[in-house]
N, C-alpha and C. Protein backbone atom coordinates (compact mmCIF):
# COMPACT_ATOMS: atom_id res chain seq x y z
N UNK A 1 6.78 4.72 54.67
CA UNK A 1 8.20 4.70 54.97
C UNK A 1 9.00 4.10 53.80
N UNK A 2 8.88 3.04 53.23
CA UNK A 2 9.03 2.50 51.71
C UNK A 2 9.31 3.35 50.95
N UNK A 3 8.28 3.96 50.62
CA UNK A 3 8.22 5.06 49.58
C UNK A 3 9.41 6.39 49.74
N UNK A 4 9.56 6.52 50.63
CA UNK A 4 10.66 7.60 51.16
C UNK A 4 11.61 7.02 51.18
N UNK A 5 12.16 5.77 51.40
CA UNK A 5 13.57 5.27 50.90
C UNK A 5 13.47 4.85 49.81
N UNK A 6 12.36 4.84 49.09
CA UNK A 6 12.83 4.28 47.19
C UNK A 6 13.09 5.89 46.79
N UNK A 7 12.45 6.74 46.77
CA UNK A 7 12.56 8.32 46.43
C UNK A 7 14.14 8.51 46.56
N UNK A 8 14.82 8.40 48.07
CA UNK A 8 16.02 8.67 48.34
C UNK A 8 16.84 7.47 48.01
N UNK A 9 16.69 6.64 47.81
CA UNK A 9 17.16 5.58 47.27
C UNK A 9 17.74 6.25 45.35
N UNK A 10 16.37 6.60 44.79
CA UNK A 10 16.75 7.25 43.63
C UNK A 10 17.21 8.34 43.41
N UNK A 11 16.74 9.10 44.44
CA UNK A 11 17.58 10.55 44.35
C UNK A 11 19.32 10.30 44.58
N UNK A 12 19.78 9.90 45.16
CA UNK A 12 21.00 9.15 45.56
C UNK A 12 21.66 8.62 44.06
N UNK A 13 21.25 7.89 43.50
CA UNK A 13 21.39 7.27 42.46
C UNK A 13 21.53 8.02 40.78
N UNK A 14 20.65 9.11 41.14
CA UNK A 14 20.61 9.72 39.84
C UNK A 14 21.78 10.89 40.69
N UNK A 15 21.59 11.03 41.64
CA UNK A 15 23.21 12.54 41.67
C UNK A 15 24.30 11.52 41.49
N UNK A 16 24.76 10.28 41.54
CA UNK A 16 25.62 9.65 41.91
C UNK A 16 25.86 9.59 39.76
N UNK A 17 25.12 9.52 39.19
CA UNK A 17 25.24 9.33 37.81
C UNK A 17 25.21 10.60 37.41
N UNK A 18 24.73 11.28 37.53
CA UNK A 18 25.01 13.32 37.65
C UNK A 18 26.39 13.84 37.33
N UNK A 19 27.24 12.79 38.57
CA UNK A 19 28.48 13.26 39.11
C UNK A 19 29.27 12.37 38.54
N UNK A 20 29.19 11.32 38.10
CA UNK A 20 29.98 10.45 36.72
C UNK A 20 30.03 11.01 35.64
N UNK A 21 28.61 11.50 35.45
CA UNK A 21 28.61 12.00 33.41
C UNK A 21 29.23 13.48 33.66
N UNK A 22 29.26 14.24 34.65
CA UNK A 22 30.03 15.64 34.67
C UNK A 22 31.98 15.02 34.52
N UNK A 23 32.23 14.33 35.55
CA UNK A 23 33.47 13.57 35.42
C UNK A 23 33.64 12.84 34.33
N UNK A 24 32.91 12.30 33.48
CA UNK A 24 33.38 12.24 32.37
C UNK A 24 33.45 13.01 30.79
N UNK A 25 32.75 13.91 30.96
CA UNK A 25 32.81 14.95 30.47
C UNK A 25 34.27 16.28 30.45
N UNK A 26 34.70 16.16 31.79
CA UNK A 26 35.79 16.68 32.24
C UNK A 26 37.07 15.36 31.61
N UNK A 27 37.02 14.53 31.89
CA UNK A 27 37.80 13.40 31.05
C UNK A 27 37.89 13.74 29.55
N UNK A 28 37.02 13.97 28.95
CA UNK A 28 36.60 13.94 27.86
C UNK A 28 37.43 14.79 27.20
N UNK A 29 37.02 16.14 27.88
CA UNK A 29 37.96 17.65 27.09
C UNK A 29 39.13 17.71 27.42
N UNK A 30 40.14 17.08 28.38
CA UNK A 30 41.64 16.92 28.58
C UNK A 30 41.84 15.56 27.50
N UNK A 31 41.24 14.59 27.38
CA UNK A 31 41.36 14.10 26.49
C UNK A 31 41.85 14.69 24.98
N UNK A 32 40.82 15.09 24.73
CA UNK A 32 40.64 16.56 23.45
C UNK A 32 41.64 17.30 23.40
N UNK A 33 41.95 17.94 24.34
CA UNK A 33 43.62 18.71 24.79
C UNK A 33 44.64 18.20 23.88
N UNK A 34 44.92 17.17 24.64
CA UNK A 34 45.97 16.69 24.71
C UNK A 34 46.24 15.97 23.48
N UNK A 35 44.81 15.74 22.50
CA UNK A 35 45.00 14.98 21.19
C UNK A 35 45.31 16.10 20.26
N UNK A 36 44.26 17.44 20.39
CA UNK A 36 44.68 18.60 20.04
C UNK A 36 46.30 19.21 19.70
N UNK A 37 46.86 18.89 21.05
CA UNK A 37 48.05 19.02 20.79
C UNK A 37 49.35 18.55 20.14
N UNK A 38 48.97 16.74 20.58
CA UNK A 38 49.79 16.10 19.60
C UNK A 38 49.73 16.14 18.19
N UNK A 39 48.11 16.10 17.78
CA UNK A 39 48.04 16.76 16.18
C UNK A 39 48.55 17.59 15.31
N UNK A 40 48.88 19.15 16.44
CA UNK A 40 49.41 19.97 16.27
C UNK A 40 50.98 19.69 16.34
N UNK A 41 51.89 19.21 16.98
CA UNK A 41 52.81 18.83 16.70
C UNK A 41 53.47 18.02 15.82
N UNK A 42 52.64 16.80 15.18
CA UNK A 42 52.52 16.00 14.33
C UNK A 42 52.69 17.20 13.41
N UNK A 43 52.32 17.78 13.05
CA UNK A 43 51.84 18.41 11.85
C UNK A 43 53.24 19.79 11.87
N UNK A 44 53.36 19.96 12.68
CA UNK A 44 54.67 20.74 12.77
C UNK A 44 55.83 19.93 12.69
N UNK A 45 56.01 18.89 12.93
CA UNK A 45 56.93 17.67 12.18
C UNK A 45 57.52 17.22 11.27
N UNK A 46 55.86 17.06 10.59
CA UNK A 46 55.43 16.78 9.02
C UNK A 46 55.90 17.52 8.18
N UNK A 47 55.53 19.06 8.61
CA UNK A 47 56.57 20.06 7.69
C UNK A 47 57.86 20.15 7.26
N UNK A 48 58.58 19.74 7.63
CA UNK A 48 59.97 20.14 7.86
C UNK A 48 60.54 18.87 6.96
N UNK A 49 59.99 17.80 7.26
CA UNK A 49 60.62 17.24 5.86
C UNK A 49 59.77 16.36 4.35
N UNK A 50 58.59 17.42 4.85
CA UNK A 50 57.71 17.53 3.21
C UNK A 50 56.71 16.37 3.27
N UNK A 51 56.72 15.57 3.83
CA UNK A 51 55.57 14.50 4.05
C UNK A 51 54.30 14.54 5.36
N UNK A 52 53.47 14.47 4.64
CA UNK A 52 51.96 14.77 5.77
C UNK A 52 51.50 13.40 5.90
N UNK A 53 51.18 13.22 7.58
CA UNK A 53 50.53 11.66 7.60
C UNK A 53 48.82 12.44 8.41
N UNK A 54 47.95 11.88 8.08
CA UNK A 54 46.73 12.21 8.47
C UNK A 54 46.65 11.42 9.90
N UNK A 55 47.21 10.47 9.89
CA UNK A 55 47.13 9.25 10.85
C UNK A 55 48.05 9.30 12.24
N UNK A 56 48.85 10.66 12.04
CA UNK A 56 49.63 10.10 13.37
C UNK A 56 51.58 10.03 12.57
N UNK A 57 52.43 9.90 13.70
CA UNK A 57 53.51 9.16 13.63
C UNK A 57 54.34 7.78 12.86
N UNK A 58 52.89 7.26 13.06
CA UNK A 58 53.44 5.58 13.04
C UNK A 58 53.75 5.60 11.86
């Protein structure tokens, strides 16, 4: 009986970390998005009055 709640004990445990690293993975690429984009705007910015920053805004 032990043995069948450590099994499901771990099975439990590893879908439960399954379903974090998929969710953060999904975090990950809207992350990416959204840096994607500001880059891209940055850089459409940058143009217009002749100076390029690699870094961003600031």
């Amino acid at each position: 009986m032990g043995i069948i709640l450590l099994v499901l004990l771990l099975a439990l445990i590893l879908a439960g970390i399954g379903a974090v690293v998929h969710l953060l993975w999904w975090i990950a690429i809207v992350v990416f998005v959204f840096w994607l984009v500001g880059w891209a705007v940055a850089r459409g910015e940058a143009a217009g009055s002749g100076r390029r920053r690699w870094y961003g805004r600031y």
